[in-house]
PDB file of N, CA and C in Angstrom:
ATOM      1  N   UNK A   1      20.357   8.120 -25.443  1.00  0.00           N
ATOM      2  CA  UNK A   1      20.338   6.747 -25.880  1.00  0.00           C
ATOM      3  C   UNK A   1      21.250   5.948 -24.940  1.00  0.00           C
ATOM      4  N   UNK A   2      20.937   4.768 -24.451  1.00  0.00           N
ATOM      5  CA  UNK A   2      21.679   4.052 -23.240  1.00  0.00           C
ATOM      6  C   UNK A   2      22.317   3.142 -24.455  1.00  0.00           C
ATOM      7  N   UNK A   3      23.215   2.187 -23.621  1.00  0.00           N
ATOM      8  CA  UNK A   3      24.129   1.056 -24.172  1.00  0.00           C
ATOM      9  C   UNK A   3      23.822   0.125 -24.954  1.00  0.00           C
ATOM     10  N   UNK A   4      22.220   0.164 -24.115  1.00  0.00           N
ATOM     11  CA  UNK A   4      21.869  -1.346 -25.045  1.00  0.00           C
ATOM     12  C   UNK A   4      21.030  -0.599 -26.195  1.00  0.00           C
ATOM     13  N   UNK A   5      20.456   0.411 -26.345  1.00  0.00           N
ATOM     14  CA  UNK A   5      19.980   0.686 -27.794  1.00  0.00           C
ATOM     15  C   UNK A   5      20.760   1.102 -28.628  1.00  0.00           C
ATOM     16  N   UNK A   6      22.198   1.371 -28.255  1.00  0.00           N
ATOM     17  CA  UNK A   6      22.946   1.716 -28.663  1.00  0.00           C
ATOM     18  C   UNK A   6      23.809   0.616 -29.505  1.00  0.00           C
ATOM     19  N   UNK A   7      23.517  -0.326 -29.477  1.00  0.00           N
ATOM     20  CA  UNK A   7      24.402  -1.833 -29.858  1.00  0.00           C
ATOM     21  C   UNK A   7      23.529  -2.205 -30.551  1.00  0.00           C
ATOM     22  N   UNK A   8      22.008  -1.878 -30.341  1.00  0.00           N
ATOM     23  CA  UNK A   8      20.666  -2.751 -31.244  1.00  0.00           C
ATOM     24  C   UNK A   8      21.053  -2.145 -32.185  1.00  0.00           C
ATOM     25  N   UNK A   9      21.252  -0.744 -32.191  1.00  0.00           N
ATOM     26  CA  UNK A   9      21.216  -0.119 -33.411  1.00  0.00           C
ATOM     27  C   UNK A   9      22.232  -0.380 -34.130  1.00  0.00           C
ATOM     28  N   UNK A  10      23.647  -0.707 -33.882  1.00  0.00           N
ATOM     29  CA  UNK A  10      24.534  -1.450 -34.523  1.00  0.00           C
ATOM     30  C   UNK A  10      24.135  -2.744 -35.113  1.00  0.00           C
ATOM     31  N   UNK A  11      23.535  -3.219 -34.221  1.00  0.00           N
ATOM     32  CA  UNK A  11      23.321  -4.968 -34.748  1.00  0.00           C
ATOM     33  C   UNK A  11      22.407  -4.739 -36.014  1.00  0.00           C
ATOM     34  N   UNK A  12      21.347  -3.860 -35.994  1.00  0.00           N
ATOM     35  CA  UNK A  12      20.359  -3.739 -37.119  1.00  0.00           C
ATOM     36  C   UNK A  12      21.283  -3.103 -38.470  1.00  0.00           C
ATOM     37  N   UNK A  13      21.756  -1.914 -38.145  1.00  0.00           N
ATOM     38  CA  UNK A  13      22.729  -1.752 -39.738  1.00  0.00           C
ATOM     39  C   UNK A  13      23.890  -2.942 -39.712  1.00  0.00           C
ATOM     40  N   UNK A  14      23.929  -3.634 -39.131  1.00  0.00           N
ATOM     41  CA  UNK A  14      24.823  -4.837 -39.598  1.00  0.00           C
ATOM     42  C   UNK A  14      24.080  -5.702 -39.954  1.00  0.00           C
ATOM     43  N   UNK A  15      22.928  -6.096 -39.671  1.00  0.00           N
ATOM     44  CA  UNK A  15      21.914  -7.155 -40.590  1.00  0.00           C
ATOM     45  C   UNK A  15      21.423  -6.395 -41.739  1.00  0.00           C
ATOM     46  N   UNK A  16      21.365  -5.056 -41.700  1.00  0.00           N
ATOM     47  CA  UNK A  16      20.717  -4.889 -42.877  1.00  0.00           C
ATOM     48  C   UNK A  16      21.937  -4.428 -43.995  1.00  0.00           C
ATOM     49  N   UNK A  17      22.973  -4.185 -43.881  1.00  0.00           N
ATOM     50  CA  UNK A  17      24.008  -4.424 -44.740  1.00  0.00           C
ATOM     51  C   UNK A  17      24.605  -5.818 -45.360  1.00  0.00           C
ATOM     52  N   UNK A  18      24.297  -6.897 -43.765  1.00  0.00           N
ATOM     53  CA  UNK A  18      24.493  -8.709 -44.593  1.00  0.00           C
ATOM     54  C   UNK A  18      23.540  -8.743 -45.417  1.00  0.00           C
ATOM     55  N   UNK A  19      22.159  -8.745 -45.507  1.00  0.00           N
ATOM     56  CA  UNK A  19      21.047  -9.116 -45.991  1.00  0.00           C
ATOM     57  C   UNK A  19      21.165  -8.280 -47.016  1.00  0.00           C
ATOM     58  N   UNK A  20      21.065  -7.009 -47.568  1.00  0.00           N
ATOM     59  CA  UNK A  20      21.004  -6.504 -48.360  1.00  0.00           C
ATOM     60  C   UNK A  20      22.362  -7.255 -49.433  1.00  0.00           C
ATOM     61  N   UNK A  21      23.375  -7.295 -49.261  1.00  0.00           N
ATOM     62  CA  UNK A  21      24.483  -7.276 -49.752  1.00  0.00           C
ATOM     63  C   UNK A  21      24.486  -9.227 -49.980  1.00  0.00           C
ATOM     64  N   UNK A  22      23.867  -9.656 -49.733  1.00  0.00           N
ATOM     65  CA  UNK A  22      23.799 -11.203 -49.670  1.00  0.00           C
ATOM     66  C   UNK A  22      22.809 -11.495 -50.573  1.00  0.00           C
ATOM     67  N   UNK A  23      21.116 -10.742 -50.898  1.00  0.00           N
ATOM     68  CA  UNK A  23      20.517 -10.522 -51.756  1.00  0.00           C
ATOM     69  C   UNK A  23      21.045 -10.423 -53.030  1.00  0.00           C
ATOM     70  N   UNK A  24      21.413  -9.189 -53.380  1.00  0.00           N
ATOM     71  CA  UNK A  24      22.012  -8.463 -54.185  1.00  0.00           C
ATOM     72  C   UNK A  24      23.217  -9.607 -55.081  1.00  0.00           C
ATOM     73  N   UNK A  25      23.826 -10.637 -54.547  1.00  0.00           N
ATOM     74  CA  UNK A  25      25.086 -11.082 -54.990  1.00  0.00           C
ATOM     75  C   UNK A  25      24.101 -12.125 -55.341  1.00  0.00           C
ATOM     76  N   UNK A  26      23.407 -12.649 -54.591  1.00  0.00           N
ATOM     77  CA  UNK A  26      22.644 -14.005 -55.450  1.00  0.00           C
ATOM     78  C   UNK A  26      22.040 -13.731 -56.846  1.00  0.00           C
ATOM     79  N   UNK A  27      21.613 -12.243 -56.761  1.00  0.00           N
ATOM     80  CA  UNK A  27      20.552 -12.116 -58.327  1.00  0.00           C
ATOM     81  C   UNK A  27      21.418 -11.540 -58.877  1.00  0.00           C
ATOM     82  N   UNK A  28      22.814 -11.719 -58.752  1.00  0.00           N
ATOM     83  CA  UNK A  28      24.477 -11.779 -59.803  1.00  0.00           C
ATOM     84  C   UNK A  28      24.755 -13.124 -60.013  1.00  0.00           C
ATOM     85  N   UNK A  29      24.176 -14.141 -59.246  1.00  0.00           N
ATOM     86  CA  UNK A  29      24.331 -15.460 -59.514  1.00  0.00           C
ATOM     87  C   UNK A  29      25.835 -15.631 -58.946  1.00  0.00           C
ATOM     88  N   UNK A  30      25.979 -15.207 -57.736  1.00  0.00           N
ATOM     89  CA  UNK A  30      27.270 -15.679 -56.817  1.00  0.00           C
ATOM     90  C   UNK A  30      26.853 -16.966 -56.156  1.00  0.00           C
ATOM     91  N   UNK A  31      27.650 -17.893 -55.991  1.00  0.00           N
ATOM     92  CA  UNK A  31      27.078 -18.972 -55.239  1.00  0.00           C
ATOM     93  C   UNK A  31      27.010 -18.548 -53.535  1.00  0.00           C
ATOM     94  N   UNK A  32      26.548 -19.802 -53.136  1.00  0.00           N
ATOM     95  CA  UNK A  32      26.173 -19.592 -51.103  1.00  0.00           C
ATOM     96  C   UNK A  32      27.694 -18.677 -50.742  1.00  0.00           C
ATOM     97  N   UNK A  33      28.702 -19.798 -51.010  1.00  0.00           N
ATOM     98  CA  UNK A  33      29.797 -19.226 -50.086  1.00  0.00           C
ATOM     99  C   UNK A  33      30.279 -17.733 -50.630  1.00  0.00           C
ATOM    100  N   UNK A  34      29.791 -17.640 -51.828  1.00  0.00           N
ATOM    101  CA  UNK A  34      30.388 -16.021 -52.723  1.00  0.00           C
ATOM    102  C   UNK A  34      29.485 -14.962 -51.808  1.00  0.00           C
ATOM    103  N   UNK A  35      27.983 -15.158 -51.800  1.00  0.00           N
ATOM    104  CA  UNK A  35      27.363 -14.551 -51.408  1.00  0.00           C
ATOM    105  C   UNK A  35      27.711 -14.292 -49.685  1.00  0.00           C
ATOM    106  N   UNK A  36      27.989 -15.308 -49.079  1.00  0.00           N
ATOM    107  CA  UNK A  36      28.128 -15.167 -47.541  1.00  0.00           C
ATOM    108  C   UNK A  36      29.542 -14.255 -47.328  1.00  0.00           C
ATOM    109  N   UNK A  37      30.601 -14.376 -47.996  1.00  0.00           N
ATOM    110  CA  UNK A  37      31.579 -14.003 -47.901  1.00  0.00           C
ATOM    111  C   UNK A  37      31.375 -12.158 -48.459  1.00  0.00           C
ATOM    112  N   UNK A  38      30.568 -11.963 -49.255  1.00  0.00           N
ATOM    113  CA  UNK A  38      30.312 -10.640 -49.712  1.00  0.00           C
ATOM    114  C   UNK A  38      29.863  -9.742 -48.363  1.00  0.00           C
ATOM    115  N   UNK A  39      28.920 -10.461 -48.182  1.00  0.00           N
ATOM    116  CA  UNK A  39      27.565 -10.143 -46.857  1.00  0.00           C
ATOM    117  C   UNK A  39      28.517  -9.621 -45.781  1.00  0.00           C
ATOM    118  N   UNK A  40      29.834 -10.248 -45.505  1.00  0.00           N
ATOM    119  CA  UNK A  40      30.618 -10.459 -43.749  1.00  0.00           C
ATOM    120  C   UNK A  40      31.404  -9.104 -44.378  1.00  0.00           C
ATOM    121  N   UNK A  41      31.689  -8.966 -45.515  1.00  0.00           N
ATOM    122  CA  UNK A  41      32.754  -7.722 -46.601  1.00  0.00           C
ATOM    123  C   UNK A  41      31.477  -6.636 -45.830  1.00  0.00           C
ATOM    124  N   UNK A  42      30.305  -6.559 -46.446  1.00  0.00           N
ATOM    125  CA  UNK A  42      29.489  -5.655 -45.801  1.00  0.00           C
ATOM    126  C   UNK A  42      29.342  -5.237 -44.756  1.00  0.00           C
ATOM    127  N   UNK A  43      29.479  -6.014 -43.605  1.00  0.00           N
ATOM    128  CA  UNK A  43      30.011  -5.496 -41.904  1.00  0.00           C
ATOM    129  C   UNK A  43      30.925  -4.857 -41.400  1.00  0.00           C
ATOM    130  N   UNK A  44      31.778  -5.215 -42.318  1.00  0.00           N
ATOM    131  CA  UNK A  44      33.054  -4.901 -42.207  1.00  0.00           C
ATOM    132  C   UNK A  44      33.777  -3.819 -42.604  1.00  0.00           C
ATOM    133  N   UNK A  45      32.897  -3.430 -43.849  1.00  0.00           N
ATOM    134  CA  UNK A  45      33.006  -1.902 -44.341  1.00  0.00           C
ATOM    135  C   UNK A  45      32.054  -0.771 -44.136  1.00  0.00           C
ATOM    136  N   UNK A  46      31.343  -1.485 -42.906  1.00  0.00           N
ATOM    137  CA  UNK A  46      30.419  -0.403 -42.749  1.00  0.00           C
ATOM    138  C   UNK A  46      30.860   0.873 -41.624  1.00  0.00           C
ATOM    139  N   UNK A  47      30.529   2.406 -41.859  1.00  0.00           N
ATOM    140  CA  UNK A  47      30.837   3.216 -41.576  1.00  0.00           C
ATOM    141  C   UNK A  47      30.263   3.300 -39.990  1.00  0.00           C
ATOM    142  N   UNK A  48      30.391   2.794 -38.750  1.00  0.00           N
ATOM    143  CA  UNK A  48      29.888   3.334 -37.646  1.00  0.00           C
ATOM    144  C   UNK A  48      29.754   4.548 -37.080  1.00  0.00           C
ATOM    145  N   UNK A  49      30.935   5.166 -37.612  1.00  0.00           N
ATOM    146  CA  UNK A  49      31.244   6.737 -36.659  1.00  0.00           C
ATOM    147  C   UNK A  49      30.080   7.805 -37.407  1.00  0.00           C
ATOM    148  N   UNK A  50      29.191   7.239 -37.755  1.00  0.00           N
ATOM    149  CA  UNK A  50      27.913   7.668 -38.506  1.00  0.00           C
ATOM    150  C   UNK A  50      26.631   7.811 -37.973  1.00  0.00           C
ATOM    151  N   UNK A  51      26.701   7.070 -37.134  1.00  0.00           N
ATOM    152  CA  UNK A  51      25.162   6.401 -36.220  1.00  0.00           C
ATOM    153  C   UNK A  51      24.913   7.568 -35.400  1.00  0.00           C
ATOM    154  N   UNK A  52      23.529   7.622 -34.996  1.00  0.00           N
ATOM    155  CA  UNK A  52      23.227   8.999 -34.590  1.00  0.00           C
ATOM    156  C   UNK A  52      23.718   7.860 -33.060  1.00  0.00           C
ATOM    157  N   UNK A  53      23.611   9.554 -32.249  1.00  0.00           N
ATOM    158  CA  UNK A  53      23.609   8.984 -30.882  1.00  0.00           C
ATOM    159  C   UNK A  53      25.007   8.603 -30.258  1.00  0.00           C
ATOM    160  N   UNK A  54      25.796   8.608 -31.479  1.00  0.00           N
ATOM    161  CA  UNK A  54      27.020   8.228 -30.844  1.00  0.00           C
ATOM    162  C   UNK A  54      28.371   8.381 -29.873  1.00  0.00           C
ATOM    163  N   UNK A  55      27.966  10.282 -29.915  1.00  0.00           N
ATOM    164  CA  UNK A  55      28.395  10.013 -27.991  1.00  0.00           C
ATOM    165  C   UNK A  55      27.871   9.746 -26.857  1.00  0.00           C
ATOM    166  N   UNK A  56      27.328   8.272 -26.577  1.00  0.00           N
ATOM    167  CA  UNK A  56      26.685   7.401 -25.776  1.00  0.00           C
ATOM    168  C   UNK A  56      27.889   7.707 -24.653  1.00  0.00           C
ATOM    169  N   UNK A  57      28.724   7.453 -24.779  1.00  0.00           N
ATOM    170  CA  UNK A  57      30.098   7.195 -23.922  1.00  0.00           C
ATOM    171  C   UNK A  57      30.034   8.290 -22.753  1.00  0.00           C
ATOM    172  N   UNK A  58      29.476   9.336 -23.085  1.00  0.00           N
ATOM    173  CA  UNK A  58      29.299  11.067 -22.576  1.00  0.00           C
ATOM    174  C   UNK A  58      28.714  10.849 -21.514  1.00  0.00           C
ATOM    175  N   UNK A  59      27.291   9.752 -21.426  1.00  0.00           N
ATOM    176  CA  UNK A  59      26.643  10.203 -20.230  1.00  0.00           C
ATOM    177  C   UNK A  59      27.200  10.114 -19.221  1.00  0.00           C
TER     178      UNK A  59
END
């Protein structure tokens, strides 16, 4: 896996942790800024050292 699929694939579990987690808080009836602020909590706690592929650094 090279650099740059290597970052897509970051960028995608980081949209799909905002989006999921931004969903989820609205049908709790969080308002915009509750919900946006949850969503950025979701990036932020997400586990990277998880991702396949991740001794990219190796080649």
């Amino acid at each position: 896996m090279n650099e740059a699929e290597f970052a897509e694939q970051i960028r995608q579990r980081c949209l799909q942790a905002a989006l999921a987690t931004y969903e989820e808080s609205g049908l709790l009836g969080l308002c915009q800024q509750g919900r946006f602020e949850l969503a950025m909590d979701a990036i932020r706690a997400l586990n990277l050292s998880q991702l396949p592929g991740e001794n990219h650094d190796q080649e």
